[in-house]
C-alpha atoms as a PDB file:
ATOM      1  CA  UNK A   1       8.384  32.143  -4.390  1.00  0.00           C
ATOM      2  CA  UNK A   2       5.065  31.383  -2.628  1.00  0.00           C
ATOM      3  CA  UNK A   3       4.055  28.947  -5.159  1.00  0.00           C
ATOM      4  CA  UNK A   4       6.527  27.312  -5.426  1.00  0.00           C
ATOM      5  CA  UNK A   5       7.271  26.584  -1.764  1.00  0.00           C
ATOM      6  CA  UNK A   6       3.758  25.059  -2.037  1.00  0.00           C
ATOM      7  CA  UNK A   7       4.334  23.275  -4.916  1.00  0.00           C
ATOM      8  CA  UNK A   8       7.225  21.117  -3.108  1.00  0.00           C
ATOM      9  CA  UNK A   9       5.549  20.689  -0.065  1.00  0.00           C
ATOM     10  CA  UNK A  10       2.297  19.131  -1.731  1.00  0.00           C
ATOM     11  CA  UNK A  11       5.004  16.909  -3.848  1.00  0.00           C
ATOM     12  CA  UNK A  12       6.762  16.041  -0.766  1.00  0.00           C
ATOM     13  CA  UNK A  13       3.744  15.245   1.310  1.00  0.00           C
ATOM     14  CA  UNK A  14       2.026  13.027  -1.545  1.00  0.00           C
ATOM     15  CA  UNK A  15       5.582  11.322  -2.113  1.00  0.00           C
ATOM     16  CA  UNK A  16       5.695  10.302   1.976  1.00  0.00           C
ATOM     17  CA  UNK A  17       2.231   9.385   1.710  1.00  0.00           C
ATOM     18  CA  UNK A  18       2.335   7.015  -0.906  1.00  0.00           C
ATOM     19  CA  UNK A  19       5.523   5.708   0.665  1.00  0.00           C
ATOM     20  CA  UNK A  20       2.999   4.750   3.830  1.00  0.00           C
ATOM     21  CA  UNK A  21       0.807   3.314   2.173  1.00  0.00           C
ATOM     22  CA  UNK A  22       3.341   1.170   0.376  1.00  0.00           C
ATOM     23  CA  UNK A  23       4.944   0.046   3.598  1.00  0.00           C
ATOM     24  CA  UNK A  24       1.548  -0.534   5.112  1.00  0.00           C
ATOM     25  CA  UNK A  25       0.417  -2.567   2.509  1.00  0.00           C
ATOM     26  CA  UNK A  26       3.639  -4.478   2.270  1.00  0.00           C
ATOM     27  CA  UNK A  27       3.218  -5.498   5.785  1.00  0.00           C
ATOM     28  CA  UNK A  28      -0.077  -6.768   5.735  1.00  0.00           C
ATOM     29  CA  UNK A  29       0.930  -9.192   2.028  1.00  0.00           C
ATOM     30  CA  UNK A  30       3.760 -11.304   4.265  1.00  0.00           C
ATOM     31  CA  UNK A  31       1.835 -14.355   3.115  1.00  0.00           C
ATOM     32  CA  UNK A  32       0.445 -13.485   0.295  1.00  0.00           C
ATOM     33  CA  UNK A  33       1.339 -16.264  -1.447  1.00  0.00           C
ATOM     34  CA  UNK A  34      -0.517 -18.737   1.070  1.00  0.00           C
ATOM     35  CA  UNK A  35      -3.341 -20.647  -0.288  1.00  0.00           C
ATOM     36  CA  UNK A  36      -5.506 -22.351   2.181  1.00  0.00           C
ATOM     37  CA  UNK A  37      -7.185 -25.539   1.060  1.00  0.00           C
ATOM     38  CA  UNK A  38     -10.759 -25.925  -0.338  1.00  0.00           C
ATOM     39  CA  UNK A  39     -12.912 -27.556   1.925  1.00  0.00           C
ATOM     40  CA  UNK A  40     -14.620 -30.333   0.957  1.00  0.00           C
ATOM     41  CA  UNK A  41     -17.982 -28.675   1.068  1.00  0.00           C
ATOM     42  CA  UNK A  42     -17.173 -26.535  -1.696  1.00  0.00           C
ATOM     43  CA  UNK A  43     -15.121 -28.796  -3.992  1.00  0.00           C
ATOM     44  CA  UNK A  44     -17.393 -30.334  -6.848  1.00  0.00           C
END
């Protein structure tokens, strides 16, 4: 019974911590599709 109660609460804690750092990361990508421009120093 022991074991198992521990089984589900590791599951269940690794399930709502890779749900944070889903949202988390999520957040932080709102513009990952920007691309700033090259500056001219850099272009060839």
């Amino acid at each position: 019974m022991m074991k198992r109660l521990t089984c589900w609460l590791l599951s269940s804690g690794v399930a709502a911590l890779v749900f944070l750092a889903n949202v988390t990361s999520a957040s932080a990508c709102v513009f990952g599709h920007y691309q700033p421009e090259v500056p001219k120093s850099l272009q060839k």
